[in-house]
Protein backbone atom coordinates (compact mmCIF):
# COMPACT_ATOMS: atom_id res chain seq x y z
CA UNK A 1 -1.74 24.95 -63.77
CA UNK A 2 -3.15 21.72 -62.22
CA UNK A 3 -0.47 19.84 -59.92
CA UNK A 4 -0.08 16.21 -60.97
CA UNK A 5 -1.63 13.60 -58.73
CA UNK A 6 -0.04 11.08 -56.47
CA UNK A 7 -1.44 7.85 -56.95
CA UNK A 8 -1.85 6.25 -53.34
CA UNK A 9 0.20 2.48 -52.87
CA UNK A 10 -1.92 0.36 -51.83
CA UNK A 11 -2.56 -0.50 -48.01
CA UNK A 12 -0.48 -3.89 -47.22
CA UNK A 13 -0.87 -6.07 -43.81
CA UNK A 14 1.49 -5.50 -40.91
CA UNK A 15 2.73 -9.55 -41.37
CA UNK A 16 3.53 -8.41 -45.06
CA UNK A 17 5.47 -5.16 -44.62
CA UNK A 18 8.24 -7.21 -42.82
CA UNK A 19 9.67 -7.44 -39.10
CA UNK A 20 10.19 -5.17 -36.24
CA UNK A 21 13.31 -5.92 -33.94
CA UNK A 22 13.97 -4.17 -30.92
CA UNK A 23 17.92 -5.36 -29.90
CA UNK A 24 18.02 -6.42 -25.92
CA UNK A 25 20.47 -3.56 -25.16
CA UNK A 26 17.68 -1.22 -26.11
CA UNK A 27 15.10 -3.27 -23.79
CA UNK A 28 17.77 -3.00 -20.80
CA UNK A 29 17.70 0.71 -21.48
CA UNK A 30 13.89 0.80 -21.56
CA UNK A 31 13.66 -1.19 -17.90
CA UNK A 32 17.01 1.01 -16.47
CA UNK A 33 14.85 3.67 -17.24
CA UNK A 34 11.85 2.38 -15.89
CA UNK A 35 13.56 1.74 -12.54
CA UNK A 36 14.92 5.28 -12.30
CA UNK A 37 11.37 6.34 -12.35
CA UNK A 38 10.07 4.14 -9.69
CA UNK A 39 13.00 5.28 -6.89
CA UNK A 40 11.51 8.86 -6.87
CA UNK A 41 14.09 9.83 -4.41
CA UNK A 42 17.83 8.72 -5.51
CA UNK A 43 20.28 7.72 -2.58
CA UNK A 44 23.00 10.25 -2.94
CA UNK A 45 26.68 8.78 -4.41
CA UNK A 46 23.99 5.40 -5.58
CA UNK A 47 24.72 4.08 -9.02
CA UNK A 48 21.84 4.60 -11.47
CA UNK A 49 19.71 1.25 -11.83
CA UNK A 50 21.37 -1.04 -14.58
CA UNK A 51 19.75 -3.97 -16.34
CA UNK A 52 20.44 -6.94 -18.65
CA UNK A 53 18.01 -8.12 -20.57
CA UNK A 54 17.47 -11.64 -22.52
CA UNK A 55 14.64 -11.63 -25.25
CA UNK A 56 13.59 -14.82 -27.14
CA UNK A 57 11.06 -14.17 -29.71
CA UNK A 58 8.77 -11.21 -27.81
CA UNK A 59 9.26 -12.60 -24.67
CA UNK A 60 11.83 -10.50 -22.31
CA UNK A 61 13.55 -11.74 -19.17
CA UNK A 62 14.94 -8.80 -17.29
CA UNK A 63 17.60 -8.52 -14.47
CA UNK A 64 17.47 -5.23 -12.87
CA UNK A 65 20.71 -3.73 -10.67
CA UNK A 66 20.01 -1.14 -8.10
CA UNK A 67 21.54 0.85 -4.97
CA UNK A 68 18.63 1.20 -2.20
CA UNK A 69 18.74 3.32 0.84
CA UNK A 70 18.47 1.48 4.13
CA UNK A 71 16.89 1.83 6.16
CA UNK A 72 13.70 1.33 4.11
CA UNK A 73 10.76 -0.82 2.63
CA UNK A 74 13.04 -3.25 0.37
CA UNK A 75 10.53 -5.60 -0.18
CA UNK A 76 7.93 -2.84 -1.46
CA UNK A 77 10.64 -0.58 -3.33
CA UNK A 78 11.80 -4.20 -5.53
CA UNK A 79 8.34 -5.11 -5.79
CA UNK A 80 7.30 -1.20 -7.48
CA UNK A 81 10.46 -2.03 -9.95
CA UNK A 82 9.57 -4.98 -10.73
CA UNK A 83 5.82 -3.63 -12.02
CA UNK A 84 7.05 -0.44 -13.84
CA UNK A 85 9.66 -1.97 -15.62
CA UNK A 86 7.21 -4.94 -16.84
CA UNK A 87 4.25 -2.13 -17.87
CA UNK A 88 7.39 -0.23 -19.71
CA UNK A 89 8.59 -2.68 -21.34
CA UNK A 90 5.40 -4.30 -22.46
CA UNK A 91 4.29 -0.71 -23.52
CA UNK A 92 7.30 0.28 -25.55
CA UNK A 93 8.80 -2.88 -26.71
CA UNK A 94 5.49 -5.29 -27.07
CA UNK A 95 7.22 -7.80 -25.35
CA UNK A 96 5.45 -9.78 -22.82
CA UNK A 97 7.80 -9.87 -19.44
CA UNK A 98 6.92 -12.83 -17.15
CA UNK A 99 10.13 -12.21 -14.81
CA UNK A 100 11.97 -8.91 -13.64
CA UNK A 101 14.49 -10.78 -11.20
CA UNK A 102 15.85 -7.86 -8.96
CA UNK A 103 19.81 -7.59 -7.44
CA UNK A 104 19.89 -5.37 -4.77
CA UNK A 105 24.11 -4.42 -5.02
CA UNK A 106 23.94 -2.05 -2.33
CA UNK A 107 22.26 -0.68 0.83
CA UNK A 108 23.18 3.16 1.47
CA UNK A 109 22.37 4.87 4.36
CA UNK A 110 19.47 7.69 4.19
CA UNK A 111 20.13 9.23 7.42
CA UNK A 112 23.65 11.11 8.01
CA UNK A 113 25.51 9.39 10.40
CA UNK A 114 27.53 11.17 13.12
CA UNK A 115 31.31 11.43 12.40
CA UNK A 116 33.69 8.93 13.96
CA UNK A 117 34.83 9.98 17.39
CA UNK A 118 32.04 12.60 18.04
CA UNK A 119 29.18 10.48 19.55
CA UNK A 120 26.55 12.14 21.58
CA UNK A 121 26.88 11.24 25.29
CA UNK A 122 24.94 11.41 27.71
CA UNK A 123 25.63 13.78 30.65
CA UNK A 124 25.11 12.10 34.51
């Protein structure tokens, strides 16, 4: 017995097949995620990054949230965000991002701090 052939559709253009939409709260997930992958080492009891997103046509203008330690590099840490989560979102959404405007919420301390009432003195 001979299995009955599939006849092939025929190839159509990417502009004919129809429209690809990729909804804004799906963007802000895409650049929340690409922040989280930038701040290698979380602050502890720091929010995760959040960000808002608003896309017109395939252009995206993102507003990232974050929680940085302190002391650190601010200026270097927002710019790193700022280039991930324009390569991510160009990569996975093909939007072009000419802004990722950056809202730093909080500064937590990195080093421990000693407890109130037990500062080191110094001995004379």
């Amino acid at each position: 017995m001979s299995t009955p052939s599939r006849s092939v559709p025929p190839r159509v253009d990417a502009a004919e097949r129809g429209a690809t939409r990729v909804a804004d709260r799906v963007v802000a997930k895409i650049a929340a995620q690409a922040a989280r992958e930038t701040l290698a080492r979380p602050v502890p009891d720091a929010a995760p990054p959040h960000a808002t997103v608003t896309v017109h046509h395939d252009i995206a203008r993102v507003r990232v949230s974050l929680e940085l330690g302190y002391p650190s590099d601010l200026a270097a840490q927002c710019a790193a965000v700022r280039r991930q989560v324009a390569l991510r979102v160009e990569e996975y959404a093909e939007m072009a991002v000419p802004e990722v405007d950056i809202d730093i919420e909080r500064l937590r301390p990195t080093q421990a701090r000693p407890a109130a009432g037990r500062r080191d003195r110094r001995l004379r």
